[in-house]
Protein backbone atom coordinates (compact mmCIF):
# COMPACT_ATOMS: atom_id res chain seq x y z
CA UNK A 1 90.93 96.04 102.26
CA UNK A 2 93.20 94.24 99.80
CA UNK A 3 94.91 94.75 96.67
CA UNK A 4 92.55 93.67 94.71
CA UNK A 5 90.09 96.17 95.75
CA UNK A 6 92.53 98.67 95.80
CA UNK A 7 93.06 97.95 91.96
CA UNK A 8 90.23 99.31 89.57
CA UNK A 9 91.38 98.47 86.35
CA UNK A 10 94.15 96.76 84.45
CA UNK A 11 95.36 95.92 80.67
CA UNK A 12 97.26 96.12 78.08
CA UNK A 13 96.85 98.99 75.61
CA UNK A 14 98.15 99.41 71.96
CA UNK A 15 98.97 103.38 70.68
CA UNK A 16 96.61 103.75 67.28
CA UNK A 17 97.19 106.88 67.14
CA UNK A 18 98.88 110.07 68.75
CA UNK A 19 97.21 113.85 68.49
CA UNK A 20 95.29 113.37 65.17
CA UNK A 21 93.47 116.54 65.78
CA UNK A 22 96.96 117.98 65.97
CA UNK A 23 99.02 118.61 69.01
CA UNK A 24 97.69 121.58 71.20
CA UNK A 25 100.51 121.84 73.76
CA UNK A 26 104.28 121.40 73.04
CA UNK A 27 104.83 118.39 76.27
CA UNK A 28 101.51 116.94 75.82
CA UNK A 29 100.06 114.13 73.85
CA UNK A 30 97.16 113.11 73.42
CA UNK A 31 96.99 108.44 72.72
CA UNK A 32 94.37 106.93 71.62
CA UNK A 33 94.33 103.40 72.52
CA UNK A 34 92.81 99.87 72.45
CA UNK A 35 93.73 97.63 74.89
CA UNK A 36 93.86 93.46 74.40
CA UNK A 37 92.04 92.20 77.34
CA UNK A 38 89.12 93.93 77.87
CA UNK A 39 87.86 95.63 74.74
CA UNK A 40 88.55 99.03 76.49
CA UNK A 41 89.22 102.68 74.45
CA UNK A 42 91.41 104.16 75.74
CA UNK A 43 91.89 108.53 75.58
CA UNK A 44 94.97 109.78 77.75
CA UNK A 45 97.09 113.06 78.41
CA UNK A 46 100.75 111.94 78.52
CA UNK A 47 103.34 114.48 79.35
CA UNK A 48 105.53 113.20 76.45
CA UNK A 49 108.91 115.19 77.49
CA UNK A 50 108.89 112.88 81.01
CA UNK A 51 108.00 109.86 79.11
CA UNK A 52 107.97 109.68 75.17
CA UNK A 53 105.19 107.76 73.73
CA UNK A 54 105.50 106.38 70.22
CA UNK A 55 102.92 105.06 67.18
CA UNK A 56 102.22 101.20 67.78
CA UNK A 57 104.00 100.97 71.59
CA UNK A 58 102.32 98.80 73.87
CA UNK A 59 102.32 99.56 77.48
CA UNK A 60 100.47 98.35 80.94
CA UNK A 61 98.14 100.39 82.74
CA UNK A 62 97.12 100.22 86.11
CA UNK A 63 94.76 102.65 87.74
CA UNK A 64 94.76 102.07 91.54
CA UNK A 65 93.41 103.80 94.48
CA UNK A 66 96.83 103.57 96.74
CA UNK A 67 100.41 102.96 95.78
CA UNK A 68 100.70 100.25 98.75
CA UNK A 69 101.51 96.65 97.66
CA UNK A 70 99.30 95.38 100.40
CA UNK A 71 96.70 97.86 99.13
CA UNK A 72 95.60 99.76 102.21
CA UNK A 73 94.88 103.52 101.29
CA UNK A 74 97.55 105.86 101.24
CA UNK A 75 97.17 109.65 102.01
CA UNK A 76 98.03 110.59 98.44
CA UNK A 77 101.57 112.11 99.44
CA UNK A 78 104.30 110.81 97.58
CA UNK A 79 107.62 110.93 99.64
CA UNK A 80 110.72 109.86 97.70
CA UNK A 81 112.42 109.36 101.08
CA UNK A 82 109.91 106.48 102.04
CA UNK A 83 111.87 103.16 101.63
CA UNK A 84 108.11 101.02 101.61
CA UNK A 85 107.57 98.96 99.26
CA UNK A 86 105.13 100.78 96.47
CA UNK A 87 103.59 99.24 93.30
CA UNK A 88 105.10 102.47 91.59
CA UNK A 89 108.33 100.74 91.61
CA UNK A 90 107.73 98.53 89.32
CA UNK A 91 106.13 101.14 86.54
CA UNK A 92 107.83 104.17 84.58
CA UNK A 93 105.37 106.99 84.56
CA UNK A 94 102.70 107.73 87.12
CA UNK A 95 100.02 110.09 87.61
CA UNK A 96 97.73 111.12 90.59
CA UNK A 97 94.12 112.13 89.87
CA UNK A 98 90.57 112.23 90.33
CA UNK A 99 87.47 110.78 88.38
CA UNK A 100 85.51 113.95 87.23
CA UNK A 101 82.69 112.05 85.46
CA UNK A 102 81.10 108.42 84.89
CA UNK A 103 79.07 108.74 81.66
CA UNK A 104 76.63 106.00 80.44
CA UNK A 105 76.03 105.27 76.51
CA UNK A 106 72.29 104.93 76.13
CA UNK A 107 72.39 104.61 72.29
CA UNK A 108 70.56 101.73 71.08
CA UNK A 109 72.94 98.53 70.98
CA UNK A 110 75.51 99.94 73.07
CA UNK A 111 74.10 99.06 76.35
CA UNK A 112 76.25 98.05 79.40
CA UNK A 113 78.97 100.45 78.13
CA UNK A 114 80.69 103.02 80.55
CA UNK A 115 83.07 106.02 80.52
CA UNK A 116 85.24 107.05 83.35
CA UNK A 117 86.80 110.67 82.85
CA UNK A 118 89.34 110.97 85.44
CA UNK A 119 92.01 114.73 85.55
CA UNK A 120 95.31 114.06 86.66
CA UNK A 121 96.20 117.84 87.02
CA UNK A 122 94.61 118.74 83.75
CA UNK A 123 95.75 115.81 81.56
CA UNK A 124 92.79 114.18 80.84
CA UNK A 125 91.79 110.21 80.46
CA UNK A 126 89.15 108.79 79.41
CA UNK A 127 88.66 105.21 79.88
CA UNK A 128 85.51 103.28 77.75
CA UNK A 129 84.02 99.97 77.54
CA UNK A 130 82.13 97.43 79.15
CA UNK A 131 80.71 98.66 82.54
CA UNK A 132 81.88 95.43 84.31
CA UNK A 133 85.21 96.45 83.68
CA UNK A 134 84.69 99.90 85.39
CA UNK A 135 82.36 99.08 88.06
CA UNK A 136 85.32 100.40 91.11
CA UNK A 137 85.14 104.04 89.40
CA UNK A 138 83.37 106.70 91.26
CA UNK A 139 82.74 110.48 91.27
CA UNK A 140 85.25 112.07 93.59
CA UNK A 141 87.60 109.08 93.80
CA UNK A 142 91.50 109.72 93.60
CA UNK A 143 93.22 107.43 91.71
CA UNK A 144 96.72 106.83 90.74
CA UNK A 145 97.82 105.74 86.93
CA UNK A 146 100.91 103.72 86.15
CA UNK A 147 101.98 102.88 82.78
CA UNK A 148 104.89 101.12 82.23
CA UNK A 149 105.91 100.45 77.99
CA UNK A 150 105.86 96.56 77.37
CA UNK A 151 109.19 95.22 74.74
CA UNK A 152 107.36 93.07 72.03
């Protein structure tokens, strides 16, 4: 197992826009998102009084299956007294979750396009685009997010 396999999907995603159907809950956001790379829309849950999110910020995101630089699977236990080495170092807000649903667009045109719904404790992301690009996510799989904001 390496790294690479251990990594499902990353970008770089632009904020468009930030709870236009209003905000529901008073630390939650909701970002909508396009990212440069890939063509992906992004929908994501952020718990904005850990880590403010604002109108046009760019950020990375990196959905992994293990924290582990040399991308062997973790147990999904984060201890802050483990002096390893983990990719989480290097990002500012992360999130542990599972993928709750792959859905498939079978409208006419749109073919080859996927959407991973993944719950990270009831903050919900939805990640859409070409199916290539999502091919690692699986019903059932745990995954970790990391965002980390990018200065431009």
């Amino acid at each position: 197992v390496s790294s690479i396999r251990a990594m499902l999907f990353e970008d770089i995603f632009d904020v468009k826009d930030i709870d236009p159907d209003g905000k529901k809950f008073e630390r939650v956001s909701r970002l909508f998102c396009d990212s440069e790379s890939f063509k992906m829309d992004l929908i994501l849950d952020v718990n904005t009084q850990l880590y403010p999110v604002s109108l046009g910020d760019k950020f990375r995101l990196l959905v992994t299956t293990s924290l582990r630089e040399d991308g062997m699977p973790d147990d999904g236990d984060y201890l802050s007294t483990d002096q390893s080495p983990s990719l989480a170092d290097a990002f500012e807000y992360v999130m542990y979750g599972k993928v709750y649903r792959i859905e498939g667009d079978d409208g006419p045109g749109d073919s080859g396009r996927l959407a991973a719904y993944i719950s990270y404790g009831g903050l919900l992301m939805r990640l859409q685009g070409d199916a290539n690009n999502l091919h690692g996510f699986e019903v059932d799989l745990n995954v970790y997010l990391l965002m980390k904001k990018l200065a431009f």
